[in-house]
N, C-alpha and C. Protein backbone atom coordinates (compact mmCIF):
# COMPACT_ATOMS: atom_id res chain seq x y z
N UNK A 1 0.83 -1.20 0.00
CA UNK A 1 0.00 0.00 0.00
C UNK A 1 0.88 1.26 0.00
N UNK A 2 2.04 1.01 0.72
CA UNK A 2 3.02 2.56 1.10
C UNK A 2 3.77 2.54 -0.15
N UNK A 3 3.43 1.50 -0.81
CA UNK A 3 4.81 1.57 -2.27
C UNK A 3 4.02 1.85 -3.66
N UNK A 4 2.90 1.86 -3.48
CA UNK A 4 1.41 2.40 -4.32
C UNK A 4 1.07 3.84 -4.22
N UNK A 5 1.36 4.47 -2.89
CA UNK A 5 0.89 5.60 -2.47
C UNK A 5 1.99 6.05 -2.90
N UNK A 6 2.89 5.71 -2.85
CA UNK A 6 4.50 6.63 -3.21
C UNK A 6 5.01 6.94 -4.57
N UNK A 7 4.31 5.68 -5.19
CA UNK A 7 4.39 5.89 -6.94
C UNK A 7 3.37 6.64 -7.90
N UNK A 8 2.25 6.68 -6.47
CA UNK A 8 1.40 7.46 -6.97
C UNK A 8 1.76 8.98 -6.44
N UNK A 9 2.33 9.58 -5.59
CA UNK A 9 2.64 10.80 -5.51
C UNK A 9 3.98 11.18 -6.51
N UNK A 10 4.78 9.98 -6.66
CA UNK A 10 6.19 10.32 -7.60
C UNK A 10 5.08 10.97 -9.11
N UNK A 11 4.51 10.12 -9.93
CA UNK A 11 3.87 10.90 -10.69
C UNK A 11 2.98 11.88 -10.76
N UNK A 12 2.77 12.09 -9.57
CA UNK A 12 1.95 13.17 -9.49
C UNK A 12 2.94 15.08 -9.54
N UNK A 13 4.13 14.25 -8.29
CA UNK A 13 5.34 14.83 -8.80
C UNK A 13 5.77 15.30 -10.15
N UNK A 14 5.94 14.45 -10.66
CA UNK A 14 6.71 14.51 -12.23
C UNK A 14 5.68 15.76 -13.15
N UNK A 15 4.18 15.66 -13.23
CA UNK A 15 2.72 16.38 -13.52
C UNK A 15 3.34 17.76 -12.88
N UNK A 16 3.74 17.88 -11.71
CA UNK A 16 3.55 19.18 -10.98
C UNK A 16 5.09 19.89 -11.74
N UNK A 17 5.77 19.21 -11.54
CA UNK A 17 7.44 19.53 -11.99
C UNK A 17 7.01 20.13 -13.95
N UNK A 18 5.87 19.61 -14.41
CA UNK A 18 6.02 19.88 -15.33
C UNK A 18 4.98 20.67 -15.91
N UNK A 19 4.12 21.00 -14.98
CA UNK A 19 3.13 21.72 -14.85
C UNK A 19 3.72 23.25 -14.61
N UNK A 20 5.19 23.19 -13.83
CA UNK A 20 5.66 24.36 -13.78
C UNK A 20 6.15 24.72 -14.97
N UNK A 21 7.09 24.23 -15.94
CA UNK A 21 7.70 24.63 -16.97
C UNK A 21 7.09 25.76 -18.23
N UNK A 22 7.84 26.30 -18.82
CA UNK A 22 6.75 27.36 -19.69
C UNK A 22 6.49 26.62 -20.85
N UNK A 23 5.81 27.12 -22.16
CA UNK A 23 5.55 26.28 -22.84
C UNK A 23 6.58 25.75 -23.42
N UNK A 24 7.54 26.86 -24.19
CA UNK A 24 8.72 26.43 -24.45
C UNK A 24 9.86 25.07 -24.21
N UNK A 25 9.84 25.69 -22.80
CA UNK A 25 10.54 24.41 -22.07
C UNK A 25 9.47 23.03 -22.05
N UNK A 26 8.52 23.26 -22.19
CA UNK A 26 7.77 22.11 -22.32
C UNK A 26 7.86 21.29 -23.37
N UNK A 27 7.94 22.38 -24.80
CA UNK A 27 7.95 21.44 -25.81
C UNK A 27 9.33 20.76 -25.85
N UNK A 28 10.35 22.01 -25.16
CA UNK A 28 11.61 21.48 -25.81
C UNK A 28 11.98 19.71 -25.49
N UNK A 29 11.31 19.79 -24.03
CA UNK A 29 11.62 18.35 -23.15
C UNK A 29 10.93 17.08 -23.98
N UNK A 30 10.02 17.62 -24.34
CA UNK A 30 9.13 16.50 -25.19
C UNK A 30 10.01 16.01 -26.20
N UNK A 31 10.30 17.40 -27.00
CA UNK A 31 11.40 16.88 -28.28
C UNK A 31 12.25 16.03 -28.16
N UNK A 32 12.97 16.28 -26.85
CA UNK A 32 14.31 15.89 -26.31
C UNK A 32 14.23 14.50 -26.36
N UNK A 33 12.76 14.36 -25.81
CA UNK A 33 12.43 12.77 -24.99
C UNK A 33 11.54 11.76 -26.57
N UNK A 34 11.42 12.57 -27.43
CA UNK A 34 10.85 12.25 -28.52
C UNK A 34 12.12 11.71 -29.34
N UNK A 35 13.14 12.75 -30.06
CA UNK A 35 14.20 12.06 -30.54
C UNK A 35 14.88 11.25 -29.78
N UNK A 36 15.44 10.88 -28.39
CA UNK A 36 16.10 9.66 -28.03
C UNK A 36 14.97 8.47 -28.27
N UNK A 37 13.61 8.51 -28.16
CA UNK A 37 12.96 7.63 -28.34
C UNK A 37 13.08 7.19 -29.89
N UNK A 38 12.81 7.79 -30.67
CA UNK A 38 12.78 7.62 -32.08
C UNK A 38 13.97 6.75 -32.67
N UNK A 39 15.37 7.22 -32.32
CA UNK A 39 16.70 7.03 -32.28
C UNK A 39 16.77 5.87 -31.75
N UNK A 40 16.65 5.02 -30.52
CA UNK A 40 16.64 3.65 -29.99
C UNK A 40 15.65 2.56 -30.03
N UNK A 41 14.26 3.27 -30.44
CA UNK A 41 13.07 2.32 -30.61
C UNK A 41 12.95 2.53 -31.92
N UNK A 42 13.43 3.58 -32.80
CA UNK A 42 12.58 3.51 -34.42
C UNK A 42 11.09 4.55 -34.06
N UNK A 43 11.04 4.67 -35.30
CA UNK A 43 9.07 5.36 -35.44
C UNK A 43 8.46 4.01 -35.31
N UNK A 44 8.05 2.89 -35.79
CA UNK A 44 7.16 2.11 -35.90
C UNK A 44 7.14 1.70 -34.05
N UNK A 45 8.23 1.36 -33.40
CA UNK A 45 7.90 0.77 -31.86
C UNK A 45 8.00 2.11 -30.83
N UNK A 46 7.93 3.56 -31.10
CA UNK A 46 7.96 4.35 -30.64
C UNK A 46 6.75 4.85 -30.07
N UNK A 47 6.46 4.99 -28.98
CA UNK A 47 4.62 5.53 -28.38
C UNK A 47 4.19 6.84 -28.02
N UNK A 48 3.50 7.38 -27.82
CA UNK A 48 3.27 8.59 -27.64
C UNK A 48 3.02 8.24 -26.23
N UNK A 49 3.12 7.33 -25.71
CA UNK A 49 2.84 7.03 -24.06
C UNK A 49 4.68 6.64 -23.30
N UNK A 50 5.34 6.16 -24.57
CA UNK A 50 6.52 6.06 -24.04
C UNK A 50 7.44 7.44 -24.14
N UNK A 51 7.06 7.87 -24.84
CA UNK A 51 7.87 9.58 -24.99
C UNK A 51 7.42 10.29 -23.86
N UNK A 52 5.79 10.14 -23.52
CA UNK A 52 5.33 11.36 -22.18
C UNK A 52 6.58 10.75 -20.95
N UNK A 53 6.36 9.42 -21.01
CA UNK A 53 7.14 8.60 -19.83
C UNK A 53 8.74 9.28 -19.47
N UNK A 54 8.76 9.01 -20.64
CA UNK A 54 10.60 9.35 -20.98
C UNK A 54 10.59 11.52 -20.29
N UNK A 55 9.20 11.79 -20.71
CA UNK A 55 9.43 13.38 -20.56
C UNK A 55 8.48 13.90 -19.19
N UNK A 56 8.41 12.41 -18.76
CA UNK A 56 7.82 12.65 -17.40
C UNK A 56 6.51 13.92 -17.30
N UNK A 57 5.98 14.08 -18.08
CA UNK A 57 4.42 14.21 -18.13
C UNK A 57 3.35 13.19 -18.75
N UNK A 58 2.34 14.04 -18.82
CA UNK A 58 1.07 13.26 -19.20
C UNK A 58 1.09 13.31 -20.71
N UNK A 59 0.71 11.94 -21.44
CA UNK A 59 0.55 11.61 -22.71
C UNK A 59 -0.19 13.11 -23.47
N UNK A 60 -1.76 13.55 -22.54
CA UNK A 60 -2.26 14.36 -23.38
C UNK A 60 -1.90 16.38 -23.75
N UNK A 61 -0.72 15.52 -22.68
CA UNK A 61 -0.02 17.06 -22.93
C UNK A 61 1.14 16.77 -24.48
N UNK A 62 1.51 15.92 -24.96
CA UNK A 62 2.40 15.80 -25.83
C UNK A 62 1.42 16.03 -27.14
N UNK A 63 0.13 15.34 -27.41
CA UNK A 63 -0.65 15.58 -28.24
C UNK A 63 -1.20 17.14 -27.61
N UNK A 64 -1.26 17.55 -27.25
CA UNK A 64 -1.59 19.13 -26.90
C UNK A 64 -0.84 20.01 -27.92
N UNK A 65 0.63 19.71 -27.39
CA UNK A 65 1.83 20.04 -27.97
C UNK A 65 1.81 19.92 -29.78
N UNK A 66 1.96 18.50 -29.65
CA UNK A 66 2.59 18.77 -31.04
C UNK A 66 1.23 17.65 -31.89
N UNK A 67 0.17 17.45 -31.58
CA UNK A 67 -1.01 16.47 -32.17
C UNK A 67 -1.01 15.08 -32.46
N UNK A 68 -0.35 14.03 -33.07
CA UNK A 68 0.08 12.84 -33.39
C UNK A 68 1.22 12.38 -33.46
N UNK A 69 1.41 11.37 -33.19
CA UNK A 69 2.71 10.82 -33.77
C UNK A 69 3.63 11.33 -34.91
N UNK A 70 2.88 11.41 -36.37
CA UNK A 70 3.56 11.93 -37.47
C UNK A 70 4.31 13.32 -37.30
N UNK A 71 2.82 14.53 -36.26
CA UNK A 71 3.65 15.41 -35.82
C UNK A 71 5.00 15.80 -35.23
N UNK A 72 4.56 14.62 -34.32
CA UNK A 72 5.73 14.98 -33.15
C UNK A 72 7.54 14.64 -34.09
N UNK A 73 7.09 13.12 -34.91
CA UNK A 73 7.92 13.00 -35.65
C UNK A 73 8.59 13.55 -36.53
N UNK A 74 7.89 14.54 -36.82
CA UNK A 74 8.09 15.76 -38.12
C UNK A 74 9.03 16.66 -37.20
N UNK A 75 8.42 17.49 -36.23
CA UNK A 75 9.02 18.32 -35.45
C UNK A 75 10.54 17.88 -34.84
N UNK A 76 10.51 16.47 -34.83
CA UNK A 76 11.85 15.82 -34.10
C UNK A 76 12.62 15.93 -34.69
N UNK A 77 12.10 15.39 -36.43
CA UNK A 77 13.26 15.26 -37.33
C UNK A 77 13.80 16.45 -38.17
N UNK A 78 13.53 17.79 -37.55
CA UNK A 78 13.82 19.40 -38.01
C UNK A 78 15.05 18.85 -38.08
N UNK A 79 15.65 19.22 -39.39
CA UNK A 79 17.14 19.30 -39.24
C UNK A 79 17.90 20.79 -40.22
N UNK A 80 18.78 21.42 -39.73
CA UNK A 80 19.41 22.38 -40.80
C UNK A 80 20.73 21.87 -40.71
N UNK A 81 21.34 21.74 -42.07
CA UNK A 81 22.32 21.58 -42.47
C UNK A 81 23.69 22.51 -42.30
N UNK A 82 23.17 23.69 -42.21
CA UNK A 82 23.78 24.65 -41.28
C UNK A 82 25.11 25.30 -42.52
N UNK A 83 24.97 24.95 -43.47
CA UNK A 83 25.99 25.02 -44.54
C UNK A 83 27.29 26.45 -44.28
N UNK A 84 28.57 26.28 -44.24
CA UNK A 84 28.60 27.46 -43.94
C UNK A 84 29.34 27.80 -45.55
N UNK A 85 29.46 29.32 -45.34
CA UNK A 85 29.98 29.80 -46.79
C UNK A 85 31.18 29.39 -46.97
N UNK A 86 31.72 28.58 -48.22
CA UNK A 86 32.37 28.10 -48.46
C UNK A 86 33.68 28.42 -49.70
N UNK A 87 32.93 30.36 -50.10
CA UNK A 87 33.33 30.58 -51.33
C UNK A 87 35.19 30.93 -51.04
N UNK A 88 35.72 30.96 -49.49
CA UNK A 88 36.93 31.40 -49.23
C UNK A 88 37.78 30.20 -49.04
N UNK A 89 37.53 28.83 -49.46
CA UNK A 89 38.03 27.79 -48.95
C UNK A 89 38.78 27.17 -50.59
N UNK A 90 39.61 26.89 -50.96
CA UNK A 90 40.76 26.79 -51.98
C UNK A 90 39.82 25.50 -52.77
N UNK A 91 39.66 25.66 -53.53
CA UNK A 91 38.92 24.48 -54.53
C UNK A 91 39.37 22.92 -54.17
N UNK A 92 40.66 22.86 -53.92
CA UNK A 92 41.16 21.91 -53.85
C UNK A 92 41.03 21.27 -52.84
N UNK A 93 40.49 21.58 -51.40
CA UNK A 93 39.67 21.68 -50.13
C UNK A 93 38.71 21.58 -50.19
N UNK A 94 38.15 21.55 -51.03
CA UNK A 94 36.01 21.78 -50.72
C UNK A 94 35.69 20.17 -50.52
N UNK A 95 36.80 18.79 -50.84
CA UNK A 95 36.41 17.44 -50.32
C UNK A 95 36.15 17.64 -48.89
N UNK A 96 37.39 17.92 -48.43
CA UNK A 96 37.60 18.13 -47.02
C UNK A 96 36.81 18.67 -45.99
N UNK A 97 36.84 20.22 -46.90
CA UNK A 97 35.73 20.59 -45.60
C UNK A 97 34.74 20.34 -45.86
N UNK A 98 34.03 19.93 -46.89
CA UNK A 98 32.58 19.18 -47.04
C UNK A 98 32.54 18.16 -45.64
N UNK A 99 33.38 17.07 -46.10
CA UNK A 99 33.18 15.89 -45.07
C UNK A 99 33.49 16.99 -43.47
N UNK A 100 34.28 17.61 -43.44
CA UNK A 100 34.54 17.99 -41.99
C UNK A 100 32.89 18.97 -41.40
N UNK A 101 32.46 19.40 -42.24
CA UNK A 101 31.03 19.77 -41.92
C UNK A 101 29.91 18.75 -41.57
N UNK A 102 30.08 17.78 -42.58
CA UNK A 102 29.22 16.83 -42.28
C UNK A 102 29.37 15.96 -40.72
N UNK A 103 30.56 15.84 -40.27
CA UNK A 103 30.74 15.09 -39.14
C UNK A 103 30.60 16.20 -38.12
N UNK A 104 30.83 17.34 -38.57
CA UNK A 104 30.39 18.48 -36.94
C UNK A 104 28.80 18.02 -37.11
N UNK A 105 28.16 18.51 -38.33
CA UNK A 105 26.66 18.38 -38.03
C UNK A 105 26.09 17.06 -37.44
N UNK A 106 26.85 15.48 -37.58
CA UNK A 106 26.30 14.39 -37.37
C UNK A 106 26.58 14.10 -35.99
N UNK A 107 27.79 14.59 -35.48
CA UNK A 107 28.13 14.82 -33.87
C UNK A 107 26.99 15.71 -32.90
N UNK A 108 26.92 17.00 -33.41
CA UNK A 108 26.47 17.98 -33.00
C UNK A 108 24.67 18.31 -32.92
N UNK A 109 23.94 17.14 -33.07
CA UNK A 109 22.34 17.22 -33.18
C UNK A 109 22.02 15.89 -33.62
N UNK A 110 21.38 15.09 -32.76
CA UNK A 110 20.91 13.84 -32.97
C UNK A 110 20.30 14.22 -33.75
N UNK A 111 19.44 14.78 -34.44
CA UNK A 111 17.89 15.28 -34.90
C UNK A 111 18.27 14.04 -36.33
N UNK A 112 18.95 14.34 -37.55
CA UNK A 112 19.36 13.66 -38.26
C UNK A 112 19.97 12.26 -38.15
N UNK A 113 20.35 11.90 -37.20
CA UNK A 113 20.74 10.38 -36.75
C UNK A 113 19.16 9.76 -36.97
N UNK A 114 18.39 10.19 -35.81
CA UNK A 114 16.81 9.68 -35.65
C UNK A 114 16.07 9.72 -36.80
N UNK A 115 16.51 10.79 -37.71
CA UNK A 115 15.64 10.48 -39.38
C UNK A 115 16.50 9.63 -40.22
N UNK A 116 17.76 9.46 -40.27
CA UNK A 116 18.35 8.40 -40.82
C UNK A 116 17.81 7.06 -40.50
N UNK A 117 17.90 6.61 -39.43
CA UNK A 117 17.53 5.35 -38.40
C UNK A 117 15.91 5.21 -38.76
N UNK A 118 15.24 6.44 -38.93
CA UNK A 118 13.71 6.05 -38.66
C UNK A 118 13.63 5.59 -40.74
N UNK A 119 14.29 6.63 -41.49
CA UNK A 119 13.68 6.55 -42.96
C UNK A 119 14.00 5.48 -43.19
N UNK A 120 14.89 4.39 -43.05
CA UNK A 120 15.08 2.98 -43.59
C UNK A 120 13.47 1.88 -43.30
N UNK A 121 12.75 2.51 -42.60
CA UNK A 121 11.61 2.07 -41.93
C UNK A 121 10.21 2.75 -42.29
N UNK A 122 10.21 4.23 -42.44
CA UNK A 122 9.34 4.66 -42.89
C UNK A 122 9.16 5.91 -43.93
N UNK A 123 8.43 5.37 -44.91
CA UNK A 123 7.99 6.28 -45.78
C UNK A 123 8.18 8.14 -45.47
N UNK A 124 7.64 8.45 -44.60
CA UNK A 124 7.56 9.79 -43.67
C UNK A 124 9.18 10.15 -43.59
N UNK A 125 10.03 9.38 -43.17
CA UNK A 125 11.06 9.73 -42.93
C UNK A 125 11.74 9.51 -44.09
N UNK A 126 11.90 8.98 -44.85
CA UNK A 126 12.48 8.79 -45.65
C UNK A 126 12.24 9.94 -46.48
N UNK A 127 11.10 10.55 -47.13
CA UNK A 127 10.73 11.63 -47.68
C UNK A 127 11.36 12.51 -47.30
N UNK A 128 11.11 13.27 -45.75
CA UNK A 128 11.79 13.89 -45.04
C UNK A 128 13.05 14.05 -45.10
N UNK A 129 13.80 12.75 -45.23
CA UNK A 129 15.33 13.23 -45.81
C UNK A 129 15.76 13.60 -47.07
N UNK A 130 14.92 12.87 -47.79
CA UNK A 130 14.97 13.36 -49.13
C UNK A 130 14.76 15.22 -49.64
N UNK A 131 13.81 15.46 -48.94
CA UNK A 131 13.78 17.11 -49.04
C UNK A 131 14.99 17.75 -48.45
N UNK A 132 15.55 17.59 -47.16
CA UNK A 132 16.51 18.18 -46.53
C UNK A 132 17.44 18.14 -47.36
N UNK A 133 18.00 16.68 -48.12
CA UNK A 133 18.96 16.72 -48.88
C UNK A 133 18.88 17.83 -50.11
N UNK A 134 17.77 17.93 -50.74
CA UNK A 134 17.17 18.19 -51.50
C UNK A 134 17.04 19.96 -51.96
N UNK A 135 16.79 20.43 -50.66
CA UNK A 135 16.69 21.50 -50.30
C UNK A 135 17.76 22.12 -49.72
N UNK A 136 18.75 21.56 -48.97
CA UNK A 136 19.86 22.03 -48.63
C UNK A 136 21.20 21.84 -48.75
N UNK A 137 21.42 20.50 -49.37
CA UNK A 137 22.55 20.11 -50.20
C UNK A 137 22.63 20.41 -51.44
N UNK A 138 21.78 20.66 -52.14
CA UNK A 138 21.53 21.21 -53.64
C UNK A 138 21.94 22.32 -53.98
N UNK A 139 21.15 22.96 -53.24
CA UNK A 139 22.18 24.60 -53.18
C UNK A 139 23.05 24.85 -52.80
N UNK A 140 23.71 24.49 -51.88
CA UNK A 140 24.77 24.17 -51.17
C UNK A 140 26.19 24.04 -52.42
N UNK A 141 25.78 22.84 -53.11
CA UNK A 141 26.75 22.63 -54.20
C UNK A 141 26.51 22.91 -55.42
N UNK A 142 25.24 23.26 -55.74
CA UNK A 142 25.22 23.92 -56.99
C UNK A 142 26.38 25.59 -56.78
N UNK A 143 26.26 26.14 -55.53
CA UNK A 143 27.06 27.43 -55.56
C UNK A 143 28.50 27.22 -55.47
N UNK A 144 28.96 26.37 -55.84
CA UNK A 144 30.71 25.87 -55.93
C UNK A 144 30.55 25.40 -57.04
N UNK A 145 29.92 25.21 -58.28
CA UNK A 145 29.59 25.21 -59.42
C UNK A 145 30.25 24.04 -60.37
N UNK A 146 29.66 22.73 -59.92
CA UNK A 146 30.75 21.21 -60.54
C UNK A 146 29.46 21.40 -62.50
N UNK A 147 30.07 20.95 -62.63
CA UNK A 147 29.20 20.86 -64.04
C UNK A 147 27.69 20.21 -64.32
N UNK A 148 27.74 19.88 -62.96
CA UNK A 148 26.35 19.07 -62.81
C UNK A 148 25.86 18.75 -61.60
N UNK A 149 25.29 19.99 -60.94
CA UNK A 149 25.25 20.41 -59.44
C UNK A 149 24.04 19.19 -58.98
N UNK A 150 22.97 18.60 -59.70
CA UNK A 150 22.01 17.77 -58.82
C UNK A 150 22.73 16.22 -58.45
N UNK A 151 23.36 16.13 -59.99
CA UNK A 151 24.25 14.82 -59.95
C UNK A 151 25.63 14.94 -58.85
N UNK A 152 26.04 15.77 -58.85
CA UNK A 152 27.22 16.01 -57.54
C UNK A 152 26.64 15.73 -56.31
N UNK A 153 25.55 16.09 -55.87
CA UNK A 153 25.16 16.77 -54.72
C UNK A 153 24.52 14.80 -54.08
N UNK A 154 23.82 14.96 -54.90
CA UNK A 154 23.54 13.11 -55.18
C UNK A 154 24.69 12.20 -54.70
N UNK A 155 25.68 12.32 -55.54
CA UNK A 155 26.96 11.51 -55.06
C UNK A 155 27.74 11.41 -54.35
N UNK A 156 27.81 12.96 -53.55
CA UNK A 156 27.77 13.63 -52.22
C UNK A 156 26.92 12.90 -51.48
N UNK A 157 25.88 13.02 -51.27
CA UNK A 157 24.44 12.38 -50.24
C UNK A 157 25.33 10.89 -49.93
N UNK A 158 25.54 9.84 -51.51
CA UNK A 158 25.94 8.62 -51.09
C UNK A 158 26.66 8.32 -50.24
N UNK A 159 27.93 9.23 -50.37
CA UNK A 159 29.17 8.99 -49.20
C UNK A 159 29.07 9.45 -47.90
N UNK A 160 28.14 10.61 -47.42
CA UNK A 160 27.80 11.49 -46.35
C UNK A 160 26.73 10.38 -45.54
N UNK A 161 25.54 9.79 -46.44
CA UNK A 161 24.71 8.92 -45.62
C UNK A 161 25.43 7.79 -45.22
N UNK A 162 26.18 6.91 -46.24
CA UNK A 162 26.89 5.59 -45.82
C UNK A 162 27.29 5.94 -45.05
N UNK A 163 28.38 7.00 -44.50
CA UNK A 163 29.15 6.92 -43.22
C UNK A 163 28.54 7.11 -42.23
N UNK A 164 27.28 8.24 -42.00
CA UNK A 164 26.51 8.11 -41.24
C UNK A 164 26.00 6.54 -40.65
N UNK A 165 25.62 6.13 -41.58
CA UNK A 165 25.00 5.05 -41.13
C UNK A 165 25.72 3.83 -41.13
N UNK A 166 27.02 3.94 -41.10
CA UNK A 166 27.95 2.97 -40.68
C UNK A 166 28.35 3.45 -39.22
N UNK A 167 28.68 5.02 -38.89
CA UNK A 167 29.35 5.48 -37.60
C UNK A 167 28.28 5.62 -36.85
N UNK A 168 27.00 6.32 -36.59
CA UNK A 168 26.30 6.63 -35.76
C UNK A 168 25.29 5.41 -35.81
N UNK A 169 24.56 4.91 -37.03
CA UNK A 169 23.48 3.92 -37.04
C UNK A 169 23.90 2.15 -36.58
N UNK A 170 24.84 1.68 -37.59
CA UNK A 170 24.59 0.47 -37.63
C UNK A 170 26.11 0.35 -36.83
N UNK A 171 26.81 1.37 -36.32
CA UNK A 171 28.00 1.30 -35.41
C UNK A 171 29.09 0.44 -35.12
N UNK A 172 29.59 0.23 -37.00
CA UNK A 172 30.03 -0.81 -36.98
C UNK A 172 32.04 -0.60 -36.37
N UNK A 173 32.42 -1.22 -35.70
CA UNK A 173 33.63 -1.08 -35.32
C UNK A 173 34.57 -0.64 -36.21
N UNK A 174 35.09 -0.84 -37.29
CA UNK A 174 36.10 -0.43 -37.72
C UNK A 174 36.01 1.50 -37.85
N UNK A 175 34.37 1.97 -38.12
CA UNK A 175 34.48 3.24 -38.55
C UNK A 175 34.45 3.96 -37.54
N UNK A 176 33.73 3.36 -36.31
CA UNK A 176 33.21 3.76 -34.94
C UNK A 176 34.70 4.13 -34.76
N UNK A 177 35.89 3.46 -34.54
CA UNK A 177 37.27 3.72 -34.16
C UNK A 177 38.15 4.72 -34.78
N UNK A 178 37.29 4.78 -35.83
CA UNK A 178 38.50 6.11 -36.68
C UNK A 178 38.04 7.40 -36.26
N UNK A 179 39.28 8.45 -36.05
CA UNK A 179 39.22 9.58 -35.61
C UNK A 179 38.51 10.55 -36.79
N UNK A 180 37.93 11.69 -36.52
CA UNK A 180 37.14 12.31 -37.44
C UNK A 180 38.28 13.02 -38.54
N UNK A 181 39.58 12.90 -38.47
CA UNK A 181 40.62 13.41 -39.11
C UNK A 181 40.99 12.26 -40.05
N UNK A 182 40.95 11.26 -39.70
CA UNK A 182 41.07 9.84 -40.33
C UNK A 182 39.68 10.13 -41.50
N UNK A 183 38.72 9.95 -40.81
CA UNK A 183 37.56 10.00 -41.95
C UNK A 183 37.44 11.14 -42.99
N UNK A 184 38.03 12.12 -42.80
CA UNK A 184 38.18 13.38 -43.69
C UNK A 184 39.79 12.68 -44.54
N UNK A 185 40.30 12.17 -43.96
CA UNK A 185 41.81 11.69 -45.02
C UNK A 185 41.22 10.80 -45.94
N UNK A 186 40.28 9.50 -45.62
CA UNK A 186 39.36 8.76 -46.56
C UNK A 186 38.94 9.38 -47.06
N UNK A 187 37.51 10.27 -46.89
CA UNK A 187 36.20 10.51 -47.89
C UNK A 187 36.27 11.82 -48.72
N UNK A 188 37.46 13.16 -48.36
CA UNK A 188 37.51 14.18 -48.77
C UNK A 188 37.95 13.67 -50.16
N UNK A 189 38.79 12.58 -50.61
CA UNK A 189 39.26 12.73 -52.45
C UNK A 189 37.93 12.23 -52.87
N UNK A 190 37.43 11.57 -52.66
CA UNK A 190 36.35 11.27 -52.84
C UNK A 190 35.62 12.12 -53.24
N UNK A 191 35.10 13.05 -52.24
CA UNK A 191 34.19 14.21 -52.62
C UNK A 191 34.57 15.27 -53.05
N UNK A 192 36.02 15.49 -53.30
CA UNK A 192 36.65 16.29 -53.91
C UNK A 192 36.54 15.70 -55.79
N UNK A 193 36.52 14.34 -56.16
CA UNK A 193 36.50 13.83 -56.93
C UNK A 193 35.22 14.58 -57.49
N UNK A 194 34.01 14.04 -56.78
CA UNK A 194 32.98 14.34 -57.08
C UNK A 194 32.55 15.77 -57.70
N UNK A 195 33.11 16.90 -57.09
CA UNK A 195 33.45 18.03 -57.11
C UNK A 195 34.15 18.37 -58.88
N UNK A 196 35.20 17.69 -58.96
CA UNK A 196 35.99 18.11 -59.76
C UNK A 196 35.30 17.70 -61.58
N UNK A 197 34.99 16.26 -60.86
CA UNK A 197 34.50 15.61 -62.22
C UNK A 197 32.64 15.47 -62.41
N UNK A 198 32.04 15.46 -61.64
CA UNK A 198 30.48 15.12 -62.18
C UNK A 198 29.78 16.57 -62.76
C-alpha cells in the first residue's frame, strides 16, 4: 500500500514539476524525450505514451503540444544543415571541408541520426530526408559550381549517408574507431573527386 501511495505521488510529482515549466521548455523536453525515443526504438515501436514517460508528463499534454505521432515525428526530425559559406576555402579543399562539416553536423544534433535510423523504416522519414537533402545540399553545391550540381550533390548524399550510417546507425567497429581526421583523409578525395569531375 506505502509503495502504491508513493508511486502514486512520484507521478503526481513529475505532472507538478512539469506543470511548472513554460511552454517552451515544455515542448523542448518532449522533443528531447521524442528524438532519443525515435533514435533507440525507431518510429514504428515508438509511443506517444513512451515519450510522455521518458518526458515525465502526461501523454495528453504531448498531443496538446505537437497532435500525433507523425507530428511529433516531423518536429523531431527538423534538421538544418547549417551550410557554412564556403566561397573562401581553396577548390582543392572543398572534399575536405565538405566531409569535416558533415561530421560536426552528425556529432552535433541527434535530430538527423533519428531520421536516418527512422527513414530505412518509414515512408515519412524517408521523404523527409529526401527534401533536406534536397533543399539544402543542392544549393549548397550547386554554388561551388561542378558541371552538374544535382548529380554532384547526389553523389555527395551517397558517401555522407553511408558513413553516417555505418558510424552513428549500424556502429560498426572499424568506422566507430577512426578519428574524425582519419575519416576526412578517406572521404575528402572522394568528394573532392565528385566536385571536380560530375
Amino acid at each position: 500500500m506505502v509503495a502504491r501511495f508513493g508511486a502514486k505521488v512520484n507521478k503526481c510529482w513529475h505532472t507538478v514539476v512539469g506543470m511548472r515549466r513554460s511552454s517552451a521548455e515544455t515542448k523542448a523536453v518532449i522533443l528531447a524525450a521524442a528524438r532519443e525515443r525515435f533514435a533507440t526504438s525507431g518510429y514504428q515501436a515508438a509511443t506517444i505514451r513512451a515519450i510522455a514517460a521518458d518526458a515525465h508528463i502526461d501523454p495528453s499534454m504531448v498531443m496538446r503540444y505537437f497532435g500525433n505521432k507523425d507530428q511529433l515525428f516531423a518536429a523531431a526530425a527538423e534538421f538544418d544543415l547549417r551550410f557554412p559559406d564556403l566561397s573562401d576555402v581553396p577548390k582543392a579543399q572543398l572534399g575536405a571541408a565538405l566531409v569535416a562539416h558533415f561530421l560536426d553536423r552528425w556529432t552535433q544534433d541527434d535530430g538527423l541520426i533519428v531520421l536516418l535510423r527512422s527513414s530505412t523504416t518509414n515512408a515519412d522519414a524517408a521523404e523527409r530526408m529526401q527534401s533536406i537533402f534536397a533543399e539544402q545540399l543542392g544549393p549548397a553545391i550547386a554554388r561551388l559550381n561542378p558541371a552538374d550540381p544535382a548529380r554532384c550533390a547526389g553523389l555527395i548524399a551517397t558517401q555522407v549517408l553511408g558513413m553516417a550510417m555505418c558510424r552513428f546507425v549500424l556502429k560498426l567497429p572499424p568506422i566507430v574507431a577512426m578519428s574524425d581526421d582519419d575519416l576526412v583523409h578517406w572521404l575528402a578525395p572522394t568528394l573532392q573527386r565528385y566536385l571536380d569531375e560530375a
